[in-house]
N, C-alpha and C. Protein backbone atom coordinates (compact mmCIF):
# COMPACT_ATOMS: atom_id res chain seq x y z
N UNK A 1 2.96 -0.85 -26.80
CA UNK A 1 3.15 -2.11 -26.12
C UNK A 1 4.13 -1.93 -24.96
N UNK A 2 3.86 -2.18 -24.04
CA UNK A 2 4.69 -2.42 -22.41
C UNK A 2 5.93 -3.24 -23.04
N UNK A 3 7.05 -2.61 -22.52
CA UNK A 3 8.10 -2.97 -22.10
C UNK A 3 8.33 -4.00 -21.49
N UNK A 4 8.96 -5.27 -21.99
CA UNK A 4 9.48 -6.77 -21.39
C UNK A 4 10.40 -6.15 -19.88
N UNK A 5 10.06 -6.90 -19.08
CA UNK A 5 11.22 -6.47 -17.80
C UNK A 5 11.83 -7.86 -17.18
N UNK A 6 12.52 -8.49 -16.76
CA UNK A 6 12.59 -9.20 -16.00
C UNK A 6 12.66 -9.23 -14.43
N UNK A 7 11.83 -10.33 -14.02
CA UNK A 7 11.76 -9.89 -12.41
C UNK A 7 12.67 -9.06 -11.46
N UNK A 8 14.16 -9.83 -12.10
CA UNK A 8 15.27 -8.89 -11.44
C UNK A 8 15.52 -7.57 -11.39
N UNK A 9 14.80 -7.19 -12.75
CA UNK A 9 15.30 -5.94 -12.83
C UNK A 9 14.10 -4.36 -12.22
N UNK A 10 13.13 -5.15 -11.94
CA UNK A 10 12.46 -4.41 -11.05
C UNK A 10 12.92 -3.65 -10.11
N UNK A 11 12.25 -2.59 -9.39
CA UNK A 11 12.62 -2.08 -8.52
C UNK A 11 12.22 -2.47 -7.48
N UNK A 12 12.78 -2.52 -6.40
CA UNK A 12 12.51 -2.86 -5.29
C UNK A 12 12.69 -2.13 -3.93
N UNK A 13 11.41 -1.82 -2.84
CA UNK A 13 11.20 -1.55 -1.72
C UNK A 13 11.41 -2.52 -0.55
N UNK A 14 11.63 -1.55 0.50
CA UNK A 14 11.47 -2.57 2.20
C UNK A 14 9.69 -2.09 2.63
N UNK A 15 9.19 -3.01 2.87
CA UNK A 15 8.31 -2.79 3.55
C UNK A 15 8.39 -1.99 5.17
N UNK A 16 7.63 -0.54 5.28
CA UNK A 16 8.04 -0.31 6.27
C UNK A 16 7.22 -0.78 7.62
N UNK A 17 6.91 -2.03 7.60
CA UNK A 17 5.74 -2.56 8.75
C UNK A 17 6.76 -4.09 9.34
N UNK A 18 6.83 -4.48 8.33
CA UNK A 18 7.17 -5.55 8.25
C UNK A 18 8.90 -6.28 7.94
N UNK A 19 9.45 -5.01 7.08
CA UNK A 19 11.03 -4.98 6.87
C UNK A 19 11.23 -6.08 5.33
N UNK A 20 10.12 -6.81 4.75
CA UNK A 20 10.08 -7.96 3.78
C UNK A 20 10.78 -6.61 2.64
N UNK A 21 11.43 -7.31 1.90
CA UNK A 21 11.17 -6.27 0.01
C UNK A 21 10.64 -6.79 -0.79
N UNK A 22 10.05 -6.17 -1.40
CA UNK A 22 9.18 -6.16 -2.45
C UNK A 22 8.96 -5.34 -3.33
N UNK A 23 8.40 -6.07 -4.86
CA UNK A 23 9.00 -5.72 -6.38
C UNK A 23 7.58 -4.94 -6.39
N UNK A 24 8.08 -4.15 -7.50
CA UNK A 24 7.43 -3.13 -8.21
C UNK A 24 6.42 -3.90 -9.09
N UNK A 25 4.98 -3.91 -8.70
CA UNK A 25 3.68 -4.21 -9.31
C UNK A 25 3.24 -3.56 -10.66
N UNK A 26 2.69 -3.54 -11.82
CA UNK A 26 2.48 -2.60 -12.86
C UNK A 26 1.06 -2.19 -12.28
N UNK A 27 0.08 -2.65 -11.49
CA UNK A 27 -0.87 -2.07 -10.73
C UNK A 27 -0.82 -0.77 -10.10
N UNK A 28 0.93 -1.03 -9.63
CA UNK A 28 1.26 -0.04 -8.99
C UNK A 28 2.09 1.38 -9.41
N UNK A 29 1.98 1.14 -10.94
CA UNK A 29 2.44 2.01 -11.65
C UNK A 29 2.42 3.69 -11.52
N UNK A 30 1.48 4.09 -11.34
CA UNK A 30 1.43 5.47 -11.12
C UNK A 30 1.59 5.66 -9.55
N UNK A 31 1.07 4.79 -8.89
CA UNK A 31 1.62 5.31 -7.41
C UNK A 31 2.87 4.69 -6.46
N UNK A 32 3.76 3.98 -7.26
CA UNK A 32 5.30 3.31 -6.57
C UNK A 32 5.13 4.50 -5.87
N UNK A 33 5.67 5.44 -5.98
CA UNK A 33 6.40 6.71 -4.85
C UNK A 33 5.53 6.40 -3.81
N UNK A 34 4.03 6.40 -3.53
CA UNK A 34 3.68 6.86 -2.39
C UNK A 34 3.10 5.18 -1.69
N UNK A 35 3.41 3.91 -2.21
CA UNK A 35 3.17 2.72 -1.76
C UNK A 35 4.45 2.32 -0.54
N UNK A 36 4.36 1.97 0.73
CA UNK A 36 5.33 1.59 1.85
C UNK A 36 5.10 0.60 2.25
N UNK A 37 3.67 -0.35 1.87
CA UNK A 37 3.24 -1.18 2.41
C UNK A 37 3.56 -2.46 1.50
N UNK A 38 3.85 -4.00 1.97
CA UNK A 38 3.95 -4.66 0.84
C UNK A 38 2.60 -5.61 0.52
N UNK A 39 1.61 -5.79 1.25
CA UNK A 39 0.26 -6.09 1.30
C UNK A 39 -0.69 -5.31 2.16
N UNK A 40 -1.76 -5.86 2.43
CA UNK A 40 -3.02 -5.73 2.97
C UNK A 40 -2.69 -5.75 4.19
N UNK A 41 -2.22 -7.08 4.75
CA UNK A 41 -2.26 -7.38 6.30
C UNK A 41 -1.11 -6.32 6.69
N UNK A 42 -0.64 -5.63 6.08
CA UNK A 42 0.81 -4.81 7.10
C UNK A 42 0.29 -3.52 6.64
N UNK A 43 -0.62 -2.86 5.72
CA UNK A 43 -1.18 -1.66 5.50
C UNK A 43 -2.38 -1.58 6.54
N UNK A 44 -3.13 -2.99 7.32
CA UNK A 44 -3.55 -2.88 8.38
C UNK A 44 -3.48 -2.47 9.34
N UNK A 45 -1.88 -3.23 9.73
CA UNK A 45 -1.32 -3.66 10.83
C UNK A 45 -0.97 -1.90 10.94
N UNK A 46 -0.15 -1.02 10.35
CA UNK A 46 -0.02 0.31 10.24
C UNK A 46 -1.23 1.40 10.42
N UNK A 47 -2.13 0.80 10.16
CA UNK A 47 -3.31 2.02 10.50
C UNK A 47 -3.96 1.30 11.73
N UNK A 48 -3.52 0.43 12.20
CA UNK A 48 -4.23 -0.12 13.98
C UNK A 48 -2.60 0.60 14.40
N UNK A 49 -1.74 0.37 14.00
CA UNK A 49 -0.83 1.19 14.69
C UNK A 49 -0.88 3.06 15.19
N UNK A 50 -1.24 3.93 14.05
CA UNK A 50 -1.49 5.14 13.74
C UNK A 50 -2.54 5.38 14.98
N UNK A 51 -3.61 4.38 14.76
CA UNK A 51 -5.18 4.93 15.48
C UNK A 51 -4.88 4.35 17.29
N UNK A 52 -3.65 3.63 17.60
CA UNK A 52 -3.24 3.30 19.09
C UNK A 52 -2.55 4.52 19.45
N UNK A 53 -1.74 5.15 18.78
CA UNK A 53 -0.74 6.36 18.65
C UNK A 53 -1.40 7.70 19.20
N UNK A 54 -3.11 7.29 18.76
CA UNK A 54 -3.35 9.25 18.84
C UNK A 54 -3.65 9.20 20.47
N UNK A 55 -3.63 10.08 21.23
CA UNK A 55 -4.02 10.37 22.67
C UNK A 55 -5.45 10.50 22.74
C-alpha cells in the first residue's frame, strides 16, 4: 500500500518555461528526475522554442 503524504510534503520543482513550482505527481513517479515542464502548454511552448533555435 502507497504511503500517505501530505501535499506539503511533496517535492517540489520550478518550471523551467514558465518559472511556476510544482508538486510531485505519482504519475510522475518513475520519471520526477527527467520532468522540467509543469504542463502541456509550456512543454509546447519549449519545443516551438528548441525548433526556432536550430539555423
Amino acid at each position: 500500500m502507497a504511503k500517505m503524504r501530505r501535499k506539503g510534503d511533496l517535492p517540489v520543482k520550478d518550471c523551467r518555461v514558465c518559472g511556476r513550482p510544482f508538486a510531485w505527481r505519482r504519475k510522475w513517479e518513475r520519471v520526477w528526475a527527467t520532468i522540467e515542464t509543469c504542463s502541456d502548454r509550456c512543454r509546447d511552448a519549449a519545443r516551438r522554442e528548441r525548433r526556432q533555435a536550430r539555423p
